[in-house]
N, C-alpha and C. Protein backbone atom coordinates (compact mmCIF):
# COMPACT_ATOMS: atom_id res chain seq x y z
N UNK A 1 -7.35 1.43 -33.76
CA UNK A 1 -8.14 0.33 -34.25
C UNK A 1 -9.61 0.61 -33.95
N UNK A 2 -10.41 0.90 -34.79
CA UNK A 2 -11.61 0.66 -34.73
C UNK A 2 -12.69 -0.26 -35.95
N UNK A 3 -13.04 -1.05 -35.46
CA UNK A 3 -13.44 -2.19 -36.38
C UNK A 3 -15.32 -2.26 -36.23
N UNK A 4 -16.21 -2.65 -37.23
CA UNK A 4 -17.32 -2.61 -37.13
C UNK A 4 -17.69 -3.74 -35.78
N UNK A 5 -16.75 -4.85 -35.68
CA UNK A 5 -17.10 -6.02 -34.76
C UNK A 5 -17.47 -5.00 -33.40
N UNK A 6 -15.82 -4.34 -32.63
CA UNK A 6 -15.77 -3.41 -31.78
C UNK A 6 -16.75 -2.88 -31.28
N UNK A 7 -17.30 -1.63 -32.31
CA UNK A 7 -18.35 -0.65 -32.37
C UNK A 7 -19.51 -1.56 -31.81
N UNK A 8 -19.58 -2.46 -33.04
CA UNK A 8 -21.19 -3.51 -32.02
C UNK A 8 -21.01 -4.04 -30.87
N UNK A 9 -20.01 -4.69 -31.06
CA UNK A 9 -19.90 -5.33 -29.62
C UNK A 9 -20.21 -4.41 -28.19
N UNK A 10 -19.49 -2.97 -28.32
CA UNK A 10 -19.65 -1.93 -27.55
C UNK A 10 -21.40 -1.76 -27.79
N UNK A 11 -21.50 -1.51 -28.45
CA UNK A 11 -23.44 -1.25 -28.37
C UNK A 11 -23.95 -1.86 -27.86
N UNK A 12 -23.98 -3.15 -28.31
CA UNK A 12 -24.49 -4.70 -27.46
C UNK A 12 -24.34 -4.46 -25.59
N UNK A 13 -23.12 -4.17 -25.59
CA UNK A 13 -22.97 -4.22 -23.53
C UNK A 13 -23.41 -3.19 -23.29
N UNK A 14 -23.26 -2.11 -23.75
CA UNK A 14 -23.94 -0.54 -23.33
C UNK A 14 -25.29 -0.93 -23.49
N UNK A 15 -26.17 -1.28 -24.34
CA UNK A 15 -27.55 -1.97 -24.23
C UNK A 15 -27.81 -2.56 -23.32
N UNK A 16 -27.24 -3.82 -23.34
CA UNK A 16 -27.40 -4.32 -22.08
C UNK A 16 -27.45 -4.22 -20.87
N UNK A 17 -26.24 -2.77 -20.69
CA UNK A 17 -26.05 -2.26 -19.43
C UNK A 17 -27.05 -1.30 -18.81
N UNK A 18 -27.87 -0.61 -19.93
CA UNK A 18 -28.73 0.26 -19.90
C UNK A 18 -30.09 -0.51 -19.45
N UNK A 19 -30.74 -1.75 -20.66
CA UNK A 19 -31.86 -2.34 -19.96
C UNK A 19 -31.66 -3.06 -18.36
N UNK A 20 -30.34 -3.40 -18.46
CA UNK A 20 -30.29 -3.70 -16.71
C UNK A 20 -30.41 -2.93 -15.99
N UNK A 21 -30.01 -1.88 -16.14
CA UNK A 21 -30.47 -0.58 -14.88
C UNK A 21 -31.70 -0.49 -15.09
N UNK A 22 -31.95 -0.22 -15.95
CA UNK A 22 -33.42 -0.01 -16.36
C UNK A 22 -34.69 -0.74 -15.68
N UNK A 23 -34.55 -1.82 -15.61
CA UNK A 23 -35.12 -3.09 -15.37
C UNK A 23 -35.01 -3.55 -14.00
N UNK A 24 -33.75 -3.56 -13.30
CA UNK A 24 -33.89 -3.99 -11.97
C UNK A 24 -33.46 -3.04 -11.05
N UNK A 25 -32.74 -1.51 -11.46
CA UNK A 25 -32.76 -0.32 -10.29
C UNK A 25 -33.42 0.79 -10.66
N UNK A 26 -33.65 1.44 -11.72
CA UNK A 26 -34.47 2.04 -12.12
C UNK A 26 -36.13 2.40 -12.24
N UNK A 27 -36.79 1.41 -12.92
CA UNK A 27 -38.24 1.35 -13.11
C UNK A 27 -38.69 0.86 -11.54
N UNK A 28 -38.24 0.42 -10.68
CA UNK A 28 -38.86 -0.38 -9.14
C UNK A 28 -38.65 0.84 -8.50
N UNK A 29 -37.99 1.84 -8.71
CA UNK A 29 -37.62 3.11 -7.95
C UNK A 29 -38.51 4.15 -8.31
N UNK A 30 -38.26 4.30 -9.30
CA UNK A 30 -39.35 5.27 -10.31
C UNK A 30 -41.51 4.75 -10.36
N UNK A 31 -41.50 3.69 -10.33
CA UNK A 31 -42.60 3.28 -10.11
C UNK A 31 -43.26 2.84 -8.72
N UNK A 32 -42.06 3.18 -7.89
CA UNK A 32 -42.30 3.20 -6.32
C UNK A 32 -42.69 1.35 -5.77
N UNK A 33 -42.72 0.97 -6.92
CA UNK A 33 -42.83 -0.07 -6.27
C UNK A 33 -42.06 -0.93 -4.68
N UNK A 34 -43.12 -1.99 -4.04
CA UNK A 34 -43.07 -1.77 -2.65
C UNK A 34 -41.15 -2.12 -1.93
N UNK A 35 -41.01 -3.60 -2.92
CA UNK A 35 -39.75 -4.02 -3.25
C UNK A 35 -38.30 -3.03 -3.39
N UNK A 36 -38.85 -1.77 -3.70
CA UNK A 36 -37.73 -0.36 -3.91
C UNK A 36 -37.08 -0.12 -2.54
N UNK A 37 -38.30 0.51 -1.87
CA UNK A 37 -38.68 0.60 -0.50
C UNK A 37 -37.97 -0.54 0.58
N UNK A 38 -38.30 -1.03 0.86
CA UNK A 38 -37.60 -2.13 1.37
C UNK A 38 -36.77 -2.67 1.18
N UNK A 39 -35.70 -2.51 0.08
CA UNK A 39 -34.75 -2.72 -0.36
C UNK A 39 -33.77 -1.85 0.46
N UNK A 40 -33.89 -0.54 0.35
CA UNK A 40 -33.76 0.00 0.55
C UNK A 40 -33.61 0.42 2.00
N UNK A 41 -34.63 0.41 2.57
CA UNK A 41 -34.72 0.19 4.35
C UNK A 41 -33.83 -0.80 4.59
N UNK A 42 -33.27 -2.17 4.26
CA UNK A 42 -32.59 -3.13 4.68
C UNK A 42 -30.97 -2.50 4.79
N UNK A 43 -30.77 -1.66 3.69
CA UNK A 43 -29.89 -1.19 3.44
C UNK A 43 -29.54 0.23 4.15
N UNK A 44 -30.67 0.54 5.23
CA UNK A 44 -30.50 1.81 6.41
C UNK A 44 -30.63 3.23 5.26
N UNK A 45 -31.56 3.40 4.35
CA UNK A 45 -31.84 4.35 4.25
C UNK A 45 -33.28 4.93 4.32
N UNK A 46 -33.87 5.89 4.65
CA UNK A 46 -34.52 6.65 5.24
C UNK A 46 -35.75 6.22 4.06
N UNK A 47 -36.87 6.06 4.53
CA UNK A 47 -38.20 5.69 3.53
C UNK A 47 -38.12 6.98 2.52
N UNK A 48 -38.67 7.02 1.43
CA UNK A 48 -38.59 8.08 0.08
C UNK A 48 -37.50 8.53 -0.30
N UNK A 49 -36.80 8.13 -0.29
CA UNK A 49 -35.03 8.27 -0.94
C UNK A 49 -34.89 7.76 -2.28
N UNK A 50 -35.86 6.58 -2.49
CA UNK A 50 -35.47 5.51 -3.45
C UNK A 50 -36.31 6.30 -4.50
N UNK A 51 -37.65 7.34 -5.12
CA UNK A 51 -37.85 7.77 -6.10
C UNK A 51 -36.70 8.55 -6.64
N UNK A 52 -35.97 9.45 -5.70
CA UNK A 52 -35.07 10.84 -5.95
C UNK A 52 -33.63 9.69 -6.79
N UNK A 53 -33.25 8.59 -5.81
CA UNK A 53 -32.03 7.71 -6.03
C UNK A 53 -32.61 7.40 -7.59
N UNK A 54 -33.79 7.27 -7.75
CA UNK A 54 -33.90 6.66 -9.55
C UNK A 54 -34.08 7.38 -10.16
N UNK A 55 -34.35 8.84 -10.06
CA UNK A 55 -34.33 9.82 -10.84
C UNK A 55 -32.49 10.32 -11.26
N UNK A 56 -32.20 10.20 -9.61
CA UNK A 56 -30.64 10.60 -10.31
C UNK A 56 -29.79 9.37 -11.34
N UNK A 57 -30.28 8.19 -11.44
CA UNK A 57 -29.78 7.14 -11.86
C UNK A 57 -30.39 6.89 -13.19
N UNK A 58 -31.59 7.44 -13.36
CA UNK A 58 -31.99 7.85 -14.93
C UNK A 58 -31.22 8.90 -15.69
N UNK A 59 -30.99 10.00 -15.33
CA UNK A 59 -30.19 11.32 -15.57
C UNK A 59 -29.04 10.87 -16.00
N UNK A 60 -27.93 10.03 -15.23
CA UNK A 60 -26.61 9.48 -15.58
C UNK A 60 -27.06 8.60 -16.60
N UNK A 61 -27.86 7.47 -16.89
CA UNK A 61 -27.84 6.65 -17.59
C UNK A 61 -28.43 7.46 -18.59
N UNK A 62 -29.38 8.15 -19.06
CA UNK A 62 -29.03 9.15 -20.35
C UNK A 62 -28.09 9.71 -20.59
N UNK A 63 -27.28 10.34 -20.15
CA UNK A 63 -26.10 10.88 -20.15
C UNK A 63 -25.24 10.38 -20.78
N UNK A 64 -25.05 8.85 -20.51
CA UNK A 64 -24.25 7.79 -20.55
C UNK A 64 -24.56 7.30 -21.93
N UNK A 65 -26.11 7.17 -22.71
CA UNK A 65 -26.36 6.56 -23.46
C UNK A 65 -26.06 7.91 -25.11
N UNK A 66 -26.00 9.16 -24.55
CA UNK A 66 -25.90 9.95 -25.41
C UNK A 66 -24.52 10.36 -26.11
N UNK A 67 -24.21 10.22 -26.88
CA UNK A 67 -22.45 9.88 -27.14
C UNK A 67 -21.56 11.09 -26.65
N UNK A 68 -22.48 12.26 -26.67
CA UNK A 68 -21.74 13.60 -26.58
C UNK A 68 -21.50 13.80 -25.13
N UNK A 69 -22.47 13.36 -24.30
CA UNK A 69 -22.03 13.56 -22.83
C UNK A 69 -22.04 12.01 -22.37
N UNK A 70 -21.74 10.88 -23.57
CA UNK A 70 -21.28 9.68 -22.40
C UNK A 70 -20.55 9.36 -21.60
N UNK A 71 -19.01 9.75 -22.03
CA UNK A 71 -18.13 10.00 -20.55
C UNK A 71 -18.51 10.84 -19.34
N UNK A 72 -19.24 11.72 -19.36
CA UNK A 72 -20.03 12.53 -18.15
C UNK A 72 -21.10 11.39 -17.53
N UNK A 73 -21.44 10.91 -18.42
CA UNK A 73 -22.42 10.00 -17.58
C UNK A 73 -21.92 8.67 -17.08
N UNK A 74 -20.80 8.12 -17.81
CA UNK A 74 -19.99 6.62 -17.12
C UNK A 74 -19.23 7.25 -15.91
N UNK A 75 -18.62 8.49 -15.78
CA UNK A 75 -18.33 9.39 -14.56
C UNK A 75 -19.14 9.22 -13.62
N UNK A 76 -20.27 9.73 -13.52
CA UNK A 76 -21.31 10.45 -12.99
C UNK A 76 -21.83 8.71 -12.56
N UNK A 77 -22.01 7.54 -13.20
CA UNK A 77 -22.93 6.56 -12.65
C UNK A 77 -21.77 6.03 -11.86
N UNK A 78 -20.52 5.90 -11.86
CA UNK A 78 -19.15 4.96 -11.34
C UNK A 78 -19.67 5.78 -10.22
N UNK A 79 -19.95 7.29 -9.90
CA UNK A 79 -19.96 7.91 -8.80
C UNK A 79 -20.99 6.94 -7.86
N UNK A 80 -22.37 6.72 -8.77
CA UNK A 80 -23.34 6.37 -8.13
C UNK A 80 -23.29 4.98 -7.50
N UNK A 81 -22.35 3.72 -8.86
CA UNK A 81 -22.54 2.73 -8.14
C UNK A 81 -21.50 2.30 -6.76
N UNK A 82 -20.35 3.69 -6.95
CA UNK A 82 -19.31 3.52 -5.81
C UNK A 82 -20.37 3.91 -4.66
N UNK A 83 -20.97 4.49 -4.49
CA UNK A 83 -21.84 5.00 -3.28
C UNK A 83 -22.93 4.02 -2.90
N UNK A 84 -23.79 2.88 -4.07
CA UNK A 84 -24.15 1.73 -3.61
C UNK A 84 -22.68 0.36 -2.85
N UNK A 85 -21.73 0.96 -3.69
CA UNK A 85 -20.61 0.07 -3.15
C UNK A 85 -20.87 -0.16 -1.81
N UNK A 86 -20.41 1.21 -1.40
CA UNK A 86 -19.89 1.97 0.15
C UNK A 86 -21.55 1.24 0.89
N UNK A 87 -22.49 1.66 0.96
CA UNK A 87 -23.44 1.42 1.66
C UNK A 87 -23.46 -0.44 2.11
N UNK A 88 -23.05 -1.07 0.63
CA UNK A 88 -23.53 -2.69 0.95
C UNK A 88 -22.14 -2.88 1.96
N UNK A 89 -20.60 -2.45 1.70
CA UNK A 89 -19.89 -2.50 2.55
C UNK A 89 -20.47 -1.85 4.25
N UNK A 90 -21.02 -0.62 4.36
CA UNK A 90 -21.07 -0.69 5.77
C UNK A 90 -22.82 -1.80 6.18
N UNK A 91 -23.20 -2.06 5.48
CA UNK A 91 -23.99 -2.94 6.04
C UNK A 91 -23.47 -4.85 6.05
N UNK A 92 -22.36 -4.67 5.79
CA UNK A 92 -21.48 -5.85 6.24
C UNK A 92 -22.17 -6.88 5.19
N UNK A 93 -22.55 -6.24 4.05
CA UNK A 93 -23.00 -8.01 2.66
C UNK A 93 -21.86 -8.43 2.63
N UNK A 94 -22.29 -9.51 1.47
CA UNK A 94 -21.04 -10.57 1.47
C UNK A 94 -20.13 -9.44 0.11
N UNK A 95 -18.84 -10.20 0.26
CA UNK A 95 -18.16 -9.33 -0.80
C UNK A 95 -18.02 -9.55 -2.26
N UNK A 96 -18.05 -10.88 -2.94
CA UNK A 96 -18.13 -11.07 -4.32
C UNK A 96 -19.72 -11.07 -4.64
N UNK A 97 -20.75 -11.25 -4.25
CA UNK A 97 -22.38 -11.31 -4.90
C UNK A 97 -22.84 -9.91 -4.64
N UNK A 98 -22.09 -9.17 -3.54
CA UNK A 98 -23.10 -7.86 -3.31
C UNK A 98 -21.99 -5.94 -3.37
N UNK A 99 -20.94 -6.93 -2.54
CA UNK A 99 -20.30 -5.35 -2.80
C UNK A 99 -19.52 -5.07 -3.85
N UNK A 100 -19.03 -6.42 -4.33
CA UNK A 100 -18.24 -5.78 -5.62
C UNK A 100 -19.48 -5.93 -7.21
N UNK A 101 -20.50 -6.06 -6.26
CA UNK A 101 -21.19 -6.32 -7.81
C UNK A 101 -21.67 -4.82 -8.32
N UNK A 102 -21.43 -3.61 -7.98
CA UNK A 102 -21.31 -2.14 -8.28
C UNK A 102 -19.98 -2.08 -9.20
N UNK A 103 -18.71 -2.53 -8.69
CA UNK A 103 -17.74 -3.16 -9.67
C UNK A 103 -17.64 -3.40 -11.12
N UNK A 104 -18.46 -4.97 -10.99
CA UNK A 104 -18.66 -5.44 -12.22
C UNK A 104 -19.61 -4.52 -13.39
N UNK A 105 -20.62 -3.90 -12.49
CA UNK A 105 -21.37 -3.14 -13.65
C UNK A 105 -20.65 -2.12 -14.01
N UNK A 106 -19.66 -1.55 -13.19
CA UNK A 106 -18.58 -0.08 -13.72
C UNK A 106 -17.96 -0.81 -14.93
N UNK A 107 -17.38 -1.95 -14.60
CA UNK A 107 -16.31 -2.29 -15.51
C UNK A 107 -17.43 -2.98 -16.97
N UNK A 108 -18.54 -3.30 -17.07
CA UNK A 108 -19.08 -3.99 -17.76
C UNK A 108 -19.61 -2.35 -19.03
N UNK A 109 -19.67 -1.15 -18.11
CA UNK A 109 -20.38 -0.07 -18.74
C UNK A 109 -19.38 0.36 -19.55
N UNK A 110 -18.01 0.49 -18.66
CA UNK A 110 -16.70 0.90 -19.24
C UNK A 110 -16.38 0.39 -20.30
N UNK A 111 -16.65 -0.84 -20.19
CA UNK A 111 -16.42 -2.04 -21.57
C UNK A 111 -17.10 -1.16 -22.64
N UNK A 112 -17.87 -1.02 -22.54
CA UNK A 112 -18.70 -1.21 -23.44
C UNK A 112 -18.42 0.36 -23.99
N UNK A 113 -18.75 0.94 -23.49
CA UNK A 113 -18.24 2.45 -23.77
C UNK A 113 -16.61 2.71 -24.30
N UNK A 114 -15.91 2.15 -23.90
CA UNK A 114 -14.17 1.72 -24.40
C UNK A 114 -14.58 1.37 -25.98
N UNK A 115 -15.08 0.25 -26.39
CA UNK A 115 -15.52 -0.39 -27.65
C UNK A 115 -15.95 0.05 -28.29
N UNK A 116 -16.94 1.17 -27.83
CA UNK A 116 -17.54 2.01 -28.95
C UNK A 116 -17.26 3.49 -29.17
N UNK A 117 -16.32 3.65 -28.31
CA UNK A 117 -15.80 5.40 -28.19
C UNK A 117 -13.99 5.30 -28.40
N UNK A 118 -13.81 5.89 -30.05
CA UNK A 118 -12.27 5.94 -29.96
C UNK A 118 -11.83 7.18 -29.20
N UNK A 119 -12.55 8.13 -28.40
CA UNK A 119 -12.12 9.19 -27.07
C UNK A 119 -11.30 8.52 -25.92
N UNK A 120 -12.37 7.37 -26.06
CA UNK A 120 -12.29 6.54 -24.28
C UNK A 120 -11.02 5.65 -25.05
N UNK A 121 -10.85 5.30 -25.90
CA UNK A 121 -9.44 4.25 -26.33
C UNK A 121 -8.40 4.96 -26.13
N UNK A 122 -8.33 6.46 -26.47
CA UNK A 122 -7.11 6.91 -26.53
C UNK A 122 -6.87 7.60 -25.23
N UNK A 123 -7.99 7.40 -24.47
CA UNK A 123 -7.21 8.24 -23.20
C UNK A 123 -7.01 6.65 -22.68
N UNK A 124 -7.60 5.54 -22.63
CA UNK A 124 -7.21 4.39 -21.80
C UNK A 124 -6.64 3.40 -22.60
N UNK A 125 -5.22 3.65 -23.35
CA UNK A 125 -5.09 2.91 -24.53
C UNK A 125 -4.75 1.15 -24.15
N UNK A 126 -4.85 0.21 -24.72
CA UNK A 126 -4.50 -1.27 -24.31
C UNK A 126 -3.53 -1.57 -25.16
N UNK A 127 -2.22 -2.04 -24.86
CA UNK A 127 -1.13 -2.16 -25.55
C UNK A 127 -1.40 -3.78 -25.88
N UNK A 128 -1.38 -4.72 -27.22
CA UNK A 128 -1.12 -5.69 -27.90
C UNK A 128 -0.24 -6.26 -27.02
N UNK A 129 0.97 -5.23 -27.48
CA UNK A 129 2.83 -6.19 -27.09
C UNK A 129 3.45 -4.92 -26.36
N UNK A 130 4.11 -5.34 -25.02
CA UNK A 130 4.77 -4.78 -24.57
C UNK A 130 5.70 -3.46 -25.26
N UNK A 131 5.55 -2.01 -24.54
CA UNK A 131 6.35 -1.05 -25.25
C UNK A 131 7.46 -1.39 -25.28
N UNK A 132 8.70 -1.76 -24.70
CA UNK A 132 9.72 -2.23 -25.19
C UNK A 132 10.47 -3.44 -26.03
N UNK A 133 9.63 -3.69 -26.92
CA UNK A 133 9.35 -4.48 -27.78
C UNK A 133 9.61 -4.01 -29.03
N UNK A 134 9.61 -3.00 -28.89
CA UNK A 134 9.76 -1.78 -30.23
C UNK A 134 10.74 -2.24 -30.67
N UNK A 135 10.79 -2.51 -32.52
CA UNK A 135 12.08 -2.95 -33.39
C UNK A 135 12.47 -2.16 -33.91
């Protein structure tokens, strides 16, 4: 099944998913802004980490946005936001607003990439009606 609704709908969240990185982990990292930094320190990592962390988080999110290596890049960022996971877990955040919210953006990118890639459908297929259902 691939339907024009699908395809957009998949564009739409991959957009979305893209100006959100873009917008609130990306450009504050990349533009060094002070907020990066300190974000960052709260979170026990070492001052100047956070330009290199948005460079590697630009790299995946092109990756991601380019159809030919987008599964390399929804790979490659699940890597990245499991490793923001891990960090908000050992700094003891709360668990639905901060550590699983690396989670929601995997599953929100996945979405979206599922919807618009019949590759990603057929390796993760979603069954309608139960297989033994078969008449």
């Amino acid at each position: 099944m691939n339907t024009p609704a699908m395809l957009w709908t998949g564009r739409i969240l991959t957009g979305l998913f893209a100006l959100f990185m873009l917008g609130a982990s990306v450009a504050p990292k990349l533009l060094q802004l002070p907020v990066a930094e300190e974000t960052m320190a709260q979170l026990g990592w070492p001052s100047g980490f956070a330009f290199t962390i948005g460079i590697i988080e630009l790299v995946c999110l092109a990756l991601y946005l380019i159809p030919r290596t987008s599964v390399l890049g929804a790979v490659l960022m699940m890597g990245l936001l499991g490793g923001a996971m891990a960090t908000q877990t050992r700094v003891g955040s709360p668990l639905f607003s901060h550590i699983l919210f690396s989670l929601y953006l995997g599953l929100f990118m996945w979405g979206g990439l599922w919807l618009r890639d019949p590759r990603v459908r057929a390796l993760f297929p979603i069954a309608l009606e139960p297989a033994d259902a078969v008449r």
